[in-house]
Protein backbone atom coordinates (compact mmCIF):
# COMPACT_ATOMS: atom_id res chain seq x y z
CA UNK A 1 -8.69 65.34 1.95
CA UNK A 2 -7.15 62.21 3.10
CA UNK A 3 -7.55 60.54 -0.21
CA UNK A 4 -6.33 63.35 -1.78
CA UNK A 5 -3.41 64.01 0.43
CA UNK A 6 -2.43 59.88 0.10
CA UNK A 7 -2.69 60.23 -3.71
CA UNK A 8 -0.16 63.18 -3.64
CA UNK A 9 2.49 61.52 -2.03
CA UNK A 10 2.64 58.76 -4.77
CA UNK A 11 1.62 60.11 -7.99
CA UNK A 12 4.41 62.56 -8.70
CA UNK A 13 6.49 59.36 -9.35
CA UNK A 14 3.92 57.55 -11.40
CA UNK A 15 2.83 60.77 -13.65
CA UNK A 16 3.69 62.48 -15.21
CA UNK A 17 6.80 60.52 -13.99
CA UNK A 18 9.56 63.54 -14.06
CA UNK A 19 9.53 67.58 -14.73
CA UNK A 20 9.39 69.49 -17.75
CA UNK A 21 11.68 72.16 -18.74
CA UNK A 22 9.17 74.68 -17.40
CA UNK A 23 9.50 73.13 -13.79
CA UNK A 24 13.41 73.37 -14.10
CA UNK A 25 13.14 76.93 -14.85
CA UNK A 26 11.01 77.58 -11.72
CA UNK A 27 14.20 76.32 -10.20
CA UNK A 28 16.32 78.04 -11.54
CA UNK A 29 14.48 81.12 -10.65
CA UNK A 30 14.03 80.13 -7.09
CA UNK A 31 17.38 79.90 -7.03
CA UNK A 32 17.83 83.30 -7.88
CA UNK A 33 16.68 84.42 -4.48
CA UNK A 34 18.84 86.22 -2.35
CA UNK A 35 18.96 88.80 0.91
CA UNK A 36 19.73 91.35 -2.26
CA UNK A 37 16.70 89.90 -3.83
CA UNK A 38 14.23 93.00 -3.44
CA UNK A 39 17.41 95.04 -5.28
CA UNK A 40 17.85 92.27 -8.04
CA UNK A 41 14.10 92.02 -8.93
CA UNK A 42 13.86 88.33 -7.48
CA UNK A 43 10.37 89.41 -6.77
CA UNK A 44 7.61 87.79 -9.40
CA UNK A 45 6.24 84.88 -7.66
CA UNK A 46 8.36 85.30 -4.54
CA UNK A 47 6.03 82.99 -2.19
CA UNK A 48 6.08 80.26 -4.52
CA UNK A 49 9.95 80.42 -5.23
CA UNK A 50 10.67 81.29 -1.68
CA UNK A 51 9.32 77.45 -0.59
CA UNK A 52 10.48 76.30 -3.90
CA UNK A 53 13.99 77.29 -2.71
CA UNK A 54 13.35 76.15 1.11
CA UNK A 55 12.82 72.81 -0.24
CA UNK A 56 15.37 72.09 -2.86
CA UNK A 57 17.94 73.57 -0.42
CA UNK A 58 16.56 71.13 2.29
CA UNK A 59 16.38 67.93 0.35
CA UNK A 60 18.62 68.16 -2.75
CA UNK A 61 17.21 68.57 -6.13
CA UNK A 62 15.06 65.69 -6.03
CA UNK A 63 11.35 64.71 -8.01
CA UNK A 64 10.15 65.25 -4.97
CA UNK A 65 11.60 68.22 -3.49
CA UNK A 66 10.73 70.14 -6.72
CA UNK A 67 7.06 69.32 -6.37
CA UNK A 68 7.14 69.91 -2.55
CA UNK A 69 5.79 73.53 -2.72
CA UNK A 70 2.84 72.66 -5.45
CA UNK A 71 1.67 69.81 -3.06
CA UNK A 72 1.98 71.60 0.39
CA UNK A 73 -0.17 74.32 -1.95
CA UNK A 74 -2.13 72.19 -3.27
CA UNK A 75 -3.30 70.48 0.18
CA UNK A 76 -4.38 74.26 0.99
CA UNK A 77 -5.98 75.24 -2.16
CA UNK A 78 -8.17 71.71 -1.91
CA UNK A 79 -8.80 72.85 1.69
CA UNK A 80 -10.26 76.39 0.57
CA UNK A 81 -12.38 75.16 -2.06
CA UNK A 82 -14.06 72.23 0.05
CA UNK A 83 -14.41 75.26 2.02
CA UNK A 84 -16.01 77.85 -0.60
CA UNK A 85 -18.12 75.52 -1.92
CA UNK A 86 -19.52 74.32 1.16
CA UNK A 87 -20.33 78.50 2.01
CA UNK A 88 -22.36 78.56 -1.06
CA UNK A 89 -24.12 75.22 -1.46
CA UNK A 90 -25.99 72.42 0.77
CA UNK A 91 -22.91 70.03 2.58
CA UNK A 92 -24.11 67.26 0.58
CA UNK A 93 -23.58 69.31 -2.68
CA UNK A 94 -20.37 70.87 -1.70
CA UNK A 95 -19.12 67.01 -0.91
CA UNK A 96 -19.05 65.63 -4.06
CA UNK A 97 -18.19 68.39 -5.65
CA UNK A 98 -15.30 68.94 -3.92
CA UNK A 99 -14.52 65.08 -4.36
CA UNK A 100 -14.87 66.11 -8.45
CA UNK A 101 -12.28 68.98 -7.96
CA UNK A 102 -9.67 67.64 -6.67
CA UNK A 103 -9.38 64.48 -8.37
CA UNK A 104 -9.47 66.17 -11.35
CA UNK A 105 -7.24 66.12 -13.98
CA UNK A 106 -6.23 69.40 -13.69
CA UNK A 107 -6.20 69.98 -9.96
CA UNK A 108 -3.81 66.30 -10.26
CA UNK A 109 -1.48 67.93 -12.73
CA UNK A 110 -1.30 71.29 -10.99
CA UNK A 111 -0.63 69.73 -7.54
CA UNK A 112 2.16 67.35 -8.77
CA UNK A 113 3.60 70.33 -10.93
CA UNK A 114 6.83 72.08 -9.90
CA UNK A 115 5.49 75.26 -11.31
CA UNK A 116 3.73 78.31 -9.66
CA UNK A 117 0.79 77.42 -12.12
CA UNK A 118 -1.09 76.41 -9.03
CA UNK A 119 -1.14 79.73 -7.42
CA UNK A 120 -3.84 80.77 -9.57
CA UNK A 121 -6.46 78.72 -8.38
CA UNK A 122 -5.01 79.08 -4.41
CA UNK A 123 -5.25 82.73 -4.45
CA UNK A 124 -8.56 82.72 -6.20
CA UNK A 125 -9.90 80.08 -4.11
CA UNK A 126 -8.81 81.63 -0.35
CA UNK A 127 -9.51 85.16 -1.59
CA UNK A 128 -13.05 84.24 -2.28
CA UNK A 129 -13.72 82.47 0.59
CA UNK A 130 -12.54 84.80 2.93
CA UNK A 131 -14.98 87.49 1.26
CA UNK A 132 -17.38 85.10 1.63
CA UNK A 133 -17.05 85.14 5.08
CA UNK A 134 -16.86 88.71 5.51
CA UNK A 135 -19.51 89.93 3.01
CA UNK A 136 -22.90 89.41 4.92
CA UNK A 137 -21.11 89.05 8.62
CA UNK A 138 -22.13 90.77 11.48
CA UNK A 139 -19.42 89.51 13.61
CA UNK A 140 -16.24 89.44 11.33
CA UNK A 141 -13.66 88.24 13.51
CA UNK A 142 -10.17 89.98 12.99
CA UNK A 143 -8.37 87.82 11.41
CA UNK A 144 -10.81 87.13 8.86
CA UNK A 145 -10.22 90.79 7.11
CA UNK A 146 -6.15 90.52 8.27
CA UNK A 147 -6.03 86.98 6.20
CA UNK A 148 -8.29 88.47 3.42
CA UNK A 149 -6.19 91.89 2.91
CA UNK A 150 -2.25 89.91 3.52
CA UNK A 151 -3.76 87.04 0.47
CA UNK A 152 -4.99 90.44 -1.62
CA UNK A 153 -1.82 91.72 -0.91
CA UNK A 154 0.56 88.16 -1.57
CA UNK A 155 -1.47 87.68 -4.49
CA UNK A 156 -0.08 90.63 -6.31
CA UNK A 157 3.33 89.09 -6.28
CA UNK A 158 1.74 86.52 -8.98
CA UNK A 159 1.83 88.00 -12.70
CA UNK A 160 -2.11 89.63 -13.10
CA UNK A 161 -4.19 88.78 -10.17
CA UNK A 162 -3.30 92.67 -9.98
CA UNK A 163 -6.36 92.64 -12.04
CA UNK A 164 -8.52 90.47 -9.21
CA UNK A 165 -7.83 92.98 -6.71
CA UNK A 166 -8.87 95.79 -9.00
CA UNK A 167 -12.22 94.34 -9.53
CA UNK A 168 -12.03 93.66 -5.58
CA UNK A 169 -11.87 97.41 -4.72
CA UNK A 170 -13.74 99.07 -7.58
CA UNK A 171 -16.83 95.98 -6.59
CA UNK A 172 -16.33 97.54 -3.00
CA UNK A 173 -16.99 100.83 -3.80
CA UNK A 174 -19.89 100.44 -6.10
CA UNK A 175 -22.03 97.79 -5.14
CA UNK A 176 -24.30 98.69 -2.61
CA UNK A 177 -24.39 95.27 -0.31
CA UNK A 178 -20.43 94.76 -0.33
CA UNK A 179 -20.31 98.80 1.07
CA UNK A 180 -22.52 97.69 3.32
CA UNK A 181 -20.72 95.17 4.78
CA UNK A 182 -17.51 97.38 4.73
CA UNK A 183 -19.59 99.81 7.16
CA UNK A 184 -19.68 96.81 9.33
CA UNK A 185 -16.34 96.62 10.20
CA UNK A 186 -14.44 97.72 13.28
CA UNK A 187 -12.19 100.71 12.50
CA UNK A 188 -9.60 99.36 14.46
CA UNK A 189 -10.30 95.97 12.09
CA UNK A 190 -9.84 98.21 8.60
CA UNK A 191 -6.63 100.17 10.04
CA UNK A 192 -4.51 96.87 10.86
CA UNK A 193 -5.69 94.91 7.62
CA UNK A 194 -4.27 98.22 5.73
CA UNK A 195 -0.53 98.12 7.97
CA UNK A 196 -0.69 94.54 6.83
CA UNK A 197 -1.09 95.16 3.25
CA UNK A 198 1.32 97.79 3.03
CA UNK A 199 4.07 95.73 4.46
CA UNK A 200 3.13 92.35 2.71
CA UNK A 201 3.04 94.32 -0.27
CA UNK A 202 6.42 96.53 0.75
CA UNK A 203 8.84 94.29 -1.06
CA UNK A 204 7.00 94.44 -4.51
CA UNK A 205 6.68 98.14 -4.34
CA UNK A 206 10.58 98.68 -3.54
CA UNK A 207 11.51 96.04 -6.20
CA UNK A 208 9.31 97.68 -8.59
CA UNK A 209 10.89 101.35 -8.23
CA UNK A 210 14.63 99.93 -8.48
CA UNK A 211 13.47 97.17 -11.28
CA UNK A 212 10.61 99.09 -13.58
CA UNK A 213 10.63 95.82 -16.07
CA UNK A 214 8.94 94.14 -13.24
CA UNK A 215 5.63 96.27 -13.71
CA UNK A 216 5.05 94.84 -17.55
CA UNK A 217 5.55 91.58 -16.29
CA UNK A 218 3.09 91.95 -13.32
CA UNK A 219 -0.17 93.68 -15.59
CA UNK A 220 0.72 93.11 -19.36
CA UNK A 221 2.40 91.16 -22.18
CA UNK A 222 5.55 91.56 -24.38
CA UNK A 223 4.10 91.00 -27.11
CA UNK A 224 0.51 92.50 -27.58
CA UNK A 225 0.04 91.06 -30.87
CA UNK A 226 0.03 87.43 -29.96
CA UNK A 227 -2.71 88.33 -28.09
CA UNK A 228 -5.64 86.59 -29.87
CA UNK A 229 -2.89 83.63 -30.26
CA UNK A 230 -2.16 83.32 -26.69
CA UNK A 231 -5.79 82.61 -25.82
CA UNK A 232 -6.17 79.82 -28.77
CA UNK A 233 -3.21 78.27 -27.53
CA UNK A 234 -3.94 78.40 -23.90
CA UNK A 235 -7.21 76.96 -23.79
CA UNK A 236 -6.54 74.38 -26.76
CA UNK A 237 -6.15 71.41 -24.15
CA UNK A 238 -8.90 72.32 -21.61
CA UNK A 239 -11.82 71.15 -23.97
CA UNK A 240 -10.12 68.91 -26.75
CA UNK A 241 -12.04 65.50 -27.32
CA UNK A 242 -10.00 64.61 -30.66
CA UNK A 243 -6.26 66.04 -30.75
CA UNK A 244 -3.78 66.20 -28.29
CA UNK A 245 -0.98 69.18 -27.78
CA UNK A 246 2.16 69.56 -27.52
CA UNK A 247 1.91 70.70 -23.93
CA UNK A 248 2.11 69.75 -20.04
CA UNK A 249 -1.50 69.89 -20.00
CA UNK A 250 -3.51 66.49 -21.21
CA UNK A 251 -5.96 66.59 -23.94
CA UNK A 252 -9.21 67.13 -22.40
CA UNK A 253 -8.25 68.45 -19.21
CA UNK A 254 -12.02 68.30 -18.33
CA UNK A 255 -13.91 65.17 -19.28
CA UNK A 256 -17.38 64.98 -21.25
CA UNK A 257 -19.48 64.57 -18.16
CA UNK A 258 -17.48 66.89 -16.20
CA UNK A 259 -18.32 69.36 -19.22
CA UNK A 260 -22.16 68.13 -19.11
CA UNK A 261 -22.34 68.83 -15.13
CA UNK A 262 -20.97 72.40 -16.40
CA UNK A 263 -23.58 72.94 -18.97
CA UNK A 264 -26.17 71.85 -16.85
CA UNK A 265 -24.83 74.15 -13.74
CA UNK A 266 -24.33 77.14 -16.04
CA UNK A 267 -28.11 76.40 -17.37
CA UNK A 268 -29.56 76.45 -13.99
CA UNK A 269 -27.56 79.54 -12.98
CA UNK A 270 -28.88 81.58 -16.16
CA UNK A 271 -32.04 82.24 -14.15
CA UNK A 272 -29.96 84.01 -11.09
CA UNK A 273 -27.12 85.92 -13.13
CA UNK A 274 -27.47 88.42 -10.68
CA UNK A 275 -27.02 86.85 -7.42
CA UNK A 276 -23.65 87.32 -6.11
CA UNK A 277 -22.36 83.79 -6.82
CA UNK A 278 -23.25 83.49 -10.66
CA UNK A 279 -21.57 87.52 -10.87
CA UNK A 280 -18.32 86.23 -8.99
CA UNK A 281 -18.43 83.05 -11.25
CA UNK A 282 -19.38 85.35 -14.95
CA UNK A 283 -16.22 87.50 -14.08
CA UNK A 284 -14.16 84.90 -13.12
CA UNK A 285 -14.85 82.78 -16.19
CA UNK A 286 -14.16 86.24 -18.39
CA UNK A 287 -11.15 87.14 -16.21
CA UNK A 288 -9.11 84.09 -17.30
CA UNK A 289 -9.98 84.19 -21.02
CA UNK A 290 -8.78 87.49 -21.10
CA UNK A 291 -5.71 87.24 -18.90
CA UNK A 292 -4.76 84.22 -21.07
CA UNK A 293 -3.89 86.20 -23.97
CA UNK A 294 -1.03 88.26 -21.24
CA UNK A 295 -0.14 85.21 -19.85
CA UNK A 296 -1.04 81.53 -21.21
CA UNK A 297 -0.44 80.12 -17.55
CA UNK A 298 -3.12 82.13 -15.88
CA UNK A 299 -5.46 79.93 -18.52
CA UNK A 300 -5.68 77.55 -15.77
CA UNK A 301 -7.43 79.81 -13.36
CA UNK A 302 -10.48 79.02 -15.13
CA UNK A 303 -10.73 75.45 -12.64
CA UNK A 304 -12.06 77.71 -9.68
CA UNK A 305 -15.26 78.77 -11.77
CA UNK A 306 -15.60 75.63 -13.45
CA UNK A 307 -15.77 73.92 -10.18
CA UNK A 308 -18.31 76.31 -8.79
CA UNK A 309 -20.54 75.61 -12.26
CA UNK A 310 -19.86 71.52 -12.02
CA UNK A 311 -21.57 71.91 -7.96
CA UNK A 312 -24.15 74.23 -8.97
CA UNK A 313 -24.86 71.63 -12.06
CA UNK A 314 -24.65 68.42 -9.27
CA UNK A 315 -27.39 71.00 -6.91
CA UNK A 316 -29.47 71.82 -10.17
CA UNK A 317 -29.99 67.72 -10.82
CA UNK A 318 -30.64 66.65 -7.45
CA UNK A 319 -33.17 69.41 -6.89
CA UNK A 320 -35.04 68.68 -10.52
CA UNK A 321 -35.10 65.03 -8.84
CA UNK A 322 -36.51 65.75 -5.38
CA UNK A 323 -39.26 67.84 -6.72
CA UNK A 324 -40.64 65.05 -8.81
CA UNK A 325 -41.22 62.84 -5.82
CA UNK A 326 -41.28 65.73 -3.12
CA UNK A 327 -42.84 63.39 0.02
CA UNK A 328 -41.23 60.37 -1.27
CA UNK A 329 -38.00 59.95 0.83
CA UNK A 330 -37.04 56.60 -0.84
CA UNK A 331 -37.34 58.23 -4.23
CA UNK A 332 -35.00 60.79 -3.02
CA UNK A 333 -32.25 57.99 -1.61
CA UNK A 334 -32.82 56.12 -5.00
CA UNK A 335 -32.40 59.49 -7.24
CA UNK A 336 -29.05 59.72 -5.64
CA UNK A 337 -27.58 56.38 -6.67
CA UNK A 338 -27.39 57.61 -10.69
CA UNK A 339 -25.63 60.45 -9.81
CA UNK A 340 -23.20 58.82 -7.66
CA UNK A 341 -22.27 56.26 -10.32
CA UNK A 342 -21.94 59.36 -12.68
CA UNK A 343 -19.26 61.00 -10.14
CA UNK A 344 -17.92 57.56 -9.40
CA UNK A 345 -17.29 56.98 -13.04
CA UNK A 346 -16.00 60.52 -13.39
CA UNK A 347 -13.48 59.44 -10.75
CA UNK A 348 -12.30 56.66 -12.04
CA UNK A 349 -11.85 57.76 -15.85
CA UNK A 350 -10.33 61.02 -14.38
CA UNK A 351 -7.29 58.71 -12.67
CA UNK A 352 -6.92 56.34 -15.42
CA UNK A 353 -6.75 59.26 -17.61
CA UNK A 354 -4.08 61.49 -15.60
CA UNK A 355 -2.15 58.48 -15.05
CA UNK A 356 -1.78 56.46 -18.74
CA UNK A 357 -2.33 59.77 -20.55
CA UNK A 358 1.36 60.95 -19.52
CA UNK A 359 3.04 57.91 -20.22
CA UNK A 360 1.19 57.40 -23.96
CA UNK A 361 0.55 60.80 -25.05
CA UNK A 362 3.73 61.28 -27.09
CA UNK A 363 2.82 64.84 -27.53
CA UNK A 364 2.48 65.90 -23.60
CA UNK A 365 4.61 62.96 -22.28
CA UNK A 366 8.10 64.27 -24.58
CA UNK A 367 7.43 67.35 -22.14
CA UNK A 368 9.09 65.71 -19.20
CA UNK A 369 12.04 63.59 -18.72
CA UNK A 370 13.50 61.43 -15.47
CA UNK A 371 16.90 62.92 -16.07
CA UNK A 372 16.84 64.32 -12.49
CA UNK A 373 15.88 60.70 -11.69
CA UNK A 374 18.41 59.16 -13.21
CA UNK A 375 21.33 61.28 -12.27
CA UNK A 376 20.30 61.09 -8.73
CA UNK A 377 20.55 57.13 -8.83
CA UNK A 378 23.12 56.29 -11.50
CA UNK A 379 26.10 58.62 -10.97
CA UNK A 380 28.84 57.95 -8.43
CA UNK A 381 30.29 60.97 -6.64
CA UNK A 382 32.31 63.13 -8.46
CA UNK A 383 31.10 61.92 -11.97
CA UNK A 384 31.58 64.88 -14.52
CA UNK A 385 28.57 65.48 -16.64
CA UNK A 386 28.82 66.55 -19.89
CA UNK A 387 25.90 68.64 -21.13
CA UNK A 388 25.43 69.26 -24.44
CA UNK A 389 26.31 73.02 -25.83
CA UNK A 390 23.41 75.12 -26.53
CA UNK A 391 21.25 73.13 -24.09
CA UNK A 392 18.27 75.05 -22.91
CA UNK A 393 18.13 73.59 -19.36
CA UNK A 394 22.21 73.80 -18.48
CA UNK A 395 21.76 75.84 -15.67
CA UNK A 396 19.02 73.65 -13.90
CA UNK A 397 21.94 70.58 -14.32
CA UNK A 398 24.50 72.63 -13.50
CA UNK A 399 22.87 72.89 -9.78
CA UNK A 400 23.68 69.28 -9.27
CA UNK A 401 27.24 69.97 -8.26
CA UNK A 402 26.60 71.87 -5.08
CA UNK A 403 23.94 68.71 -4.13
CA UNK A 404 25.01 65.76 -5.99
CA UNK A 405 29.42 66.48 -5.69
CA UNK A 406 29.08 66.33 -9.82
CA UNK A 407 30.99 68.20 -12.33
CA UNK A 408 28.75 70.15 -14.56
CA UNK A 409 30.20 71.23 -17.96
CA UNK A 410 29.92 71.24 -21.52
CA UNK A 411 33.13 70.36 -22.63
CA UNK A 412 35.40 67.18 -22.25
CA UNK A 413 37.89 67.65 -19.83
CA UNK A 414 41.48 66.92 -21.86
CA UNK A 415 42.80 65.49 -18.53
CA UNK A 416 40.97 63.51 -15.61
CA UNK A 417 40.48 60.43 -13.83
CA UNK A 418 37.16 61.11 -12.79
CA UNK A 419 34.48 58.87 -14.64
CA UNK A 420 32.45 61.10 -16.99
CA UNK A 421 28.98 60.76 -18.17
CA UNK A 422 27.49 62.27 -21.26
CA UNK A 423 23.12 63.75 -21.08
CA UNK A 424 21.53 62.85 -24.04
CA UNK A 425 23.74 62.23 -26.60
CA UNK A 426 27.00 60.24 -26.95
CA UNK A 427 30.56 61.90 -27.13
CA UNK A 428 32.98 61.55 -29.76
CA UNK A 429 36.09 61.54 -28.07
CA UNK A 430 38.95 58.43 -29.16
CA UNK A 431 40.22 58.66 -25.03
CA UNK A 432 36.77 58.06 -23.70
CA UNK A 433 35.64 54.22 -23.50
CA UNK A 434 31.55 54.14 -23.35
CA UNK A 435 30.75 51.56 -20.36
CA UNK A 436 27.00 51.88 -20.04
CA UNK A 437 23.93 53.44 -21.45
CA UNK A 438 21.32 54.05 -18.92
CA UNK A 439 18.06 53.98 -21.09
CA UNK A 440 14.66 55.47 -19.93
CA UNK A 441 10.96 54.12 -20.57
CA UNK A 442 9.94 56.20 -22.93
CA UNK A 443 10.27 55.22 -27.12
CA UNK A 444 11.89 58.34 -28.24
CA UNK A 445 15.24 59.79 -27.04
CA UNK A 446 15.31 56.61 -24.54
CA UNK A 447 18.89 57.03 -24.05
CA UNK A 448 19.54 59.55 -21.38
CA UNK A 449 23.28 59.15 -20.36
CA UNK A 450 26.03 57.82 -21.52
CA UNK A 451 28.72 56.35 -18.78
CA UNK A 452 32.42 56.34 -19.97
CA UNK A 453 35.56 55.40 -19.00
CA UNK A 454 38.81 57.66 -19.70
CA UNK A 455 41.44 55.92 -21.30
CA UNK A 456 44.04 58.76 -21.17
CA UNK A 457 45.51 57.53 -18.51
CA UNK A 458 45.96 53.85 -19.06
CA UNK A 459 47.98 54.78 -22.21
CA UNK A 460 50.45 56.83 -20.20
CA UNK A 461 51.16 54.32 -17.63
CA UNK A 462 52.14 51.56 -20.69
């Protein structure tokens, strides 16, 4: 967690290197959020947006403070699945695995990526644990069903986890060991985990009567016929050894022997379909194709049962290994050393791969720009930036002038002393002197902005 922690802090600066337009319209949204926001329908993703705005308000619209929320979440999703996977496997299993996880690519991406993508896998990851922890428990303590019932209930606020906690409630009324365990609990226990879930889940509900829209958005699609589509396009990048996609995500997101570990874990597990762990994992795993074709970002909740498959895969090898040589503790110290230059070398290609793959991947690295970046560090107070008309992202620019004391517009003022600065692409204005292109890294569209000089009022004065 330390490693993984340490490698947060820096990466988001080295890749992908800047934010997409999908991270500027989290933004955007989160900026949305008001006291009237139950009334306005502010409501889809609220605890994401809610930090998302607690940070950008806090530290400026910044690299950083746009990825704040995805890394604080990211921290706490690693946390739950060291955790999960340590409930259902030997410590020594649940280690490496867990090492595998999050240095992924995809757990990398997700945690540097100013996007509620992430809350996927955290909700997934802390709802199951804390079942795990009640199912099976004599001794629940409290706040063990509380947390479990106020995540349930948060996670509803992200679009089609409805569809988790469906499977939740109609799993704990029909199968026999999970009512079991429900008998187990303290009235007293089951009354305050429902208050809580009411009034975590009060705000959606209101929204939802005022705002109806909000309903489609939280358990279907606009558009039923790109359904098939959707799920093509979604999981085009997970498993991709040959092209890569115009997308955020790299091309594979999971590696070959990250994929072998899978194969061999979902081998081993064939044998015990049954048992609670390979049931959770078989839904999960048809839970996110099928949710893909409503929503391509819910593609990425797939990670949580991969990761179970890639530790029961890593348990499945050492255990073929230690029965060979059963008395033989040498043998079993020896067996190990393979499979940790397998995970080390999983590691290592894993990092180089996240970080070179979004600077020379034209196709995922034209996804993101430094713009933010650049602005931040190259124009004086009280600049006015021209954006160019018809620009998708104007709004996310146009909050630079409550942080950054810029002018945000997209036309050239007639009139002004202020120096003026162009995004993108030059101006063609005779009053306007060009003094300086600042120029990114990247081969295409390199030029970013464009620094003039107004000459309007030099030709007055002679």
């Amino acid at each position: 967690m330390l490693v993984f922690f340490g490698l947060l802090s820096f990466l988001p600066m080295i890749a992908p290197g800047g934010v997409s337009s999908i991270e500027m319209d989290s933004v955007v949204e989160s900026q949305k959020i008001t006291r009237n926001f139950i009334a306005d329908g502010q409501v889809l993703d609220l605890p994401y947006r809610l930090l998302q705005k607690v940070t950008t308000s806090v530290f400026g619209i910044t690299l950083y403070s746009i990825k704040y929320p995805s890394i604080i979440i990211a921290v706490l999703t690693g946390l739950f699945l060291i955790l999960l996977l340590n409930r259902w496997f030997k410590s020594d299993v649940a280690i490496v695995s867990s090492i595998l996880t999050t240095l992924s690519v995809a757990f990398l991406f997700l945690a540097g990526f100013g996007a509620p993508n992430i809350m996927y896998i955290f909700w997934l990851s802390a709802i199951l644990w804390l079942g795990s922890k009640i199912v099976g428990n004599k001794h629940t303590h409290p706040m063990l069903v509380i947390s479990f019932a106020f995540c349930v209930a948060m996670s509803l606020y992200t679009p089609h986890l409805i569809y988790v906690a469906l499977g939740i409630a109609i799993a704990g009324i029909t199968h026999p060991h999970l009512r079991h365990s429900l008998k187990q609990l303290k009235i007293y226990q089951i009354i305050i985990s429902i208050i809580v879930f009411i009034i975590a889940l009060a705000p959606l509900t209101i929204s939802c009567i005022f705002n109806p829209a909000i309903i489609i958005k939280l358990i279907f699609t606009d558009n039923i016929n790109l359904f098939i589509s959707n799920i093509a396009t979604a999981f085009a990048p997970f498993f991709s050894f040959i092209n890569a996609y115009d997308s955020v995500y790299l091309a594979p997101l999971f590696g070959l022997a990250t994929v072998a570990l899978l194969i061999i874990g979902a081998l081993a597990s064939i044998g015990k379909l049954f048992t609670s762990r390979n049931s959770v994992v078989s839904l999960l795993i048809i839970y996110a194709i099928v949710i893909a074709g409503f929503n391509k970002n819910a593609a990425i909740s797939i990670v949580v049962p991969i990761a179970i498959l890639t530790t029961a895969g890593i348990e499945s090898i050492i255990q073929k290994w230690h029965s060979l040589f059963p008395e033989n503790p040498y043998a079993h110290i020896f067996g190990t050393l393979p499979l940790m230059t397998v995970v080390i070398f999983i590691i290592v290609t894993d990092l180089s791969h996240f970080i070179f793959g979004y600077h020379y991947t034209p196709a995922v690295a034209n996804n993101f720009n430094n713009d933010i970046t650049l602005i931040g560090e190259k124009l004086d107070s009280g600049t006015i930036l021209i954006i160019p008309k018809g620009h998708p992202n104007y709004n996310f620019y146009k909050l630079f002038e409550r942080n950054n004391n810029l002018t945000v517009t997209q036309d050239i003022p007639s009139h002004n002393d202020s120096p003026i600065a162009s995004l993108g692409e030059p101006l063609k204005n005779e009053n306007l002197e060009l003094k300086q292109i600042i120029t990114s890294p990247k081969k295409l569209n390199s030029a970013r902005l464009y620094i003039y000089e107004n000459n309007t009022t030099e030709e007055q004065g002679s």
